[in-house]
Protein backbone atom coordinates (compact mmCIF):
# COMPACT_ATOMS: atom_id res chain seq x y z
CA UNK A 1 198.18 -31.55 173.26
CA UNK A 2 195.69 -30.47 175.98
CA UNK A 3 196.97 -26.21 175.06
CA UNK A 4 195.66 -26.31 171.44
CA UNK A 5 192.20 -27.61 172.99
CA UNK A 6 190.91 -23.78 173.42
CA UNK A 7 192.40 -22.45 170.05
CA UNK A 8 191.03 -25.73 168.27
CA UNK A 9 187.52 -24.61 170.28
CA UNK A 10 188.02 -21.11 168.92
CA UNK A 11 188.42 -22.32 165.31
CA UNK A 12 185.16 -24.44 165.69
CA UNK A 13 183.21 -21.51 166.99
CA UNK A 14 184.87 -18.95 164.48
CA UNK A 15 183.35 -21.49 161.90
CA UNK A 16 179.87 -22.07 163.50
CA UNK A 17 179.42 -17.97 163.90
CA UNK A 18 180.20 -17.91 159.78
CA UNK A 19 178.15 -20.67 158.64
CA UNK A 20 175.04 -19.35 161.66
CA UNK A 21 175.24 -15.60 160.70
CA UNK A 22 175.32 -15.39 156.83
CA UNK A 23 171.51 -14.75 156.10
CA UNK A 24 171.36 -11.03 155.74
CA UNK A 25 174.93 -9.19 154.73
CA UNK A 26 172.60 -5.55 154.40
CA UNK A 27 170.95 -4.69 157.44
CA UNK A 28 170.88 -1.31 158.05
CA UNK A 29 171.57 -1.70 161.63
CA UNK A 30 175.11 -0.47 162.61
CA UNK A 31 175.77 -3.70 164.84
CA UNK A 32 173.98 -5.86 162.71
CA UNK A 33 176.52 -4.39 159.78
CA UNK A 34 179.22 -4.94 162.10
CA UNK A 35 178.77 -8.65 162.92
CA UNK A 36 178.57 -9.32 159.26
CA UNK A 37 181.84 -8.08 159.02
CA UNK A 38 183.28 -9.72 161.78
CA UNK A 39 181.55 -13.14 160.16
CA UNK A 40 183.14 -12.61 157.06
CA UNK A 41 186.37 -13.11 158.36
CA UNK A 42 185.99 -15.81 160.01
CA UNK A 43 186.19 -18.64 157.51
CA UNK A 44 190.06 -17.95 158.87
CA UNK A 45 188.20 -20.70 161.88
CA UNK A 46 188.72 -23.29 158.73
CA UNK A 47 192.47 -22.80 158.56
CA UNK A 48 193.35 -22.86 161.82
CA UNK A 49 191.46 -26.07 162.27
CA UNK A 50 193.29 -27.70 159.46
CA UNK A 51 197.04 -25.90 160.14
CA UNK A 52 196.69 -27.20 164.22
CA UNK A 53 194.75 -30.69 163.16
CA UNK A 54 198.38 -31.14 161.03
CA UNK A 55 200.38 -30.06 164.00
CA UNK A 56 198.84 -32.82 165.70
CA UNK A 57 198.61 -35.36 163.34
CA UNK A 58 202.71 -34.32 162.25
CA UNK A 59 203.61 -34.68 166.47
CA UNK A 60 201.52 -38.10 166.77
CA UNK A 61 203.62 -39.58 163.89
CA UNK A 62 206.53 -38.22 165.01
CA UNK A 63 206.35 -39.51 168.61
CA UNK A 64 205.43 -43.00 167.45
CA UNK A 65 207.88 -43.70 164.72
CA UNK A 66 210.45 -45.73 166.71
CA UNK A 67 207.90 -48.09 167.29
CA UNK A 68 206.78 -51.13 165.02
CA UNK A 69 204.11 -50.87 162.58
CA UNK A 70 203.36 -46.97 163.44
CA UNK A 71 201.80 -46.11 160.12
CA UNK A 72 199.84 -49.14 160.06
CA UNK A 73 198.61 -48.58 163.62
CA UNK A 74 198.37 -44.48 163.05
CA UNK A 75 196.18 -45.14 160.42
CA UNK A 76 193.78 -47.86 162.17
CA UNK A 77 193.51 -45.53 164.92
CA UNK A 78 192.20 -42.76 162.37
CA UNK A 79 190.00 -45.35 160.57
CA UNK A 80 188.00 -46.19 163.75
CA UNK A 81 187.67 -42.98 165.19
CA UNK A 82 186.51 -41.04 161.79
CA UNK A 83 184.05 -44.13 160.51
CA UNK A 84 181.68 -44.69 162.63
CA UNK A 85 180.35 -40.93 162.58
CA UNK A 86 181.13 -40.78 159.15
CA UNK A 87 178.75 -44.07 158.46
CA UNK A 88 175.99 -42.66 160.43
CA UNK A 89 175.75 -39.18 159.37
CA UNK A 90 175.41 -41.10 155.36
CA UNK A 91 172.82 -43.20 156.70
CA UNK A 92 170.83 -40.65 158.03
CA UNK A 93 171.23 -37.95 155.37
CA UNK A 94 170.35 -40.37 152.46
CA UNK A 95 167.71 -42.43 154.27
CA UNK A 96 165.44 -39.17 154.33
CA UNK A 97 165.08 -37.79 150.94
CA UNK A 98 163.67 -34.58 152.32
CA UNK A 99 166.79 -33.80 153.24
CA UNK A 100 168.51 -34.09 150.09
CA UNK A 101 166.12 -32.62 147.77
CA UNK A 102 164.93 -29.30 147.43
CA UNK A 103 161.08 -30.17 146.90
CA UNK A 104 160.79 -32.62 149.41
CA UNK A 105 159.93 -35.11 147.09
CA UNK A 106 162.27 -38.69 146.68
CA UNK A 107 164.09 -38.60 143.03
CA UNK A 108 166.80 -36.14 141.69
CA UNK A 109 168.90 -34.16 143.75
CA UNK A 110 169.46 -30.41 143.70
CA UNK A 111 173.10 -30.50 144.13
């Protein structure tokens, strides 16, 4: 549904401000004070993303379920559009081990 596109966007941004802005919640500087404020509401970007990603998924299913093997075919559709980027972003955060580790060094992770 091409009208959700800008209030999915908003949700993405709303999420990106939160994660980009949370260094520093004590700045001293009334604006700076005032973003931080702002930021810390909008983890609300997280629910919207997942209430309208439901709407979506809910409306595909329910267009398609007249037709033969929907779920089947739903759920192929899903598989080959979520693993790819899944596989590669694995690859490439456990092929560097300075990534996953907080001294840079291979071995045990910090998590």
């Amino acid at each position: 549904m091409p009208a959700l596109d800008g209030i999915r966007g908003l949700a993405i941004l709303l999420v990106l401000f939160f994660h980009i802005f949370s260094s520093n919640p004590e700045t001293g500087s009334k604006l700076l004070d005032l973003l931080n404020q702002f930021r810390e509401s909008c983890y609300l970007g997280v629910n919207l993303f997942f209430v309208l990603s439901g709407f979506l998924i809910t409306g595909i299913l329910l267009d398609t379920r007249t037709r033969p093997h929907f779920f089947k075919t739903f759920y192929a559709r899903r598989a080959l559009r979520i693993f790819p980027s899944t596989t590669a972003s694995c690859l490439c955060y456990f092929s560097s081990p300075d990534l996953y580790t907080s001294s840079g060094q291979a071995g045990r992770s910090t998590f």
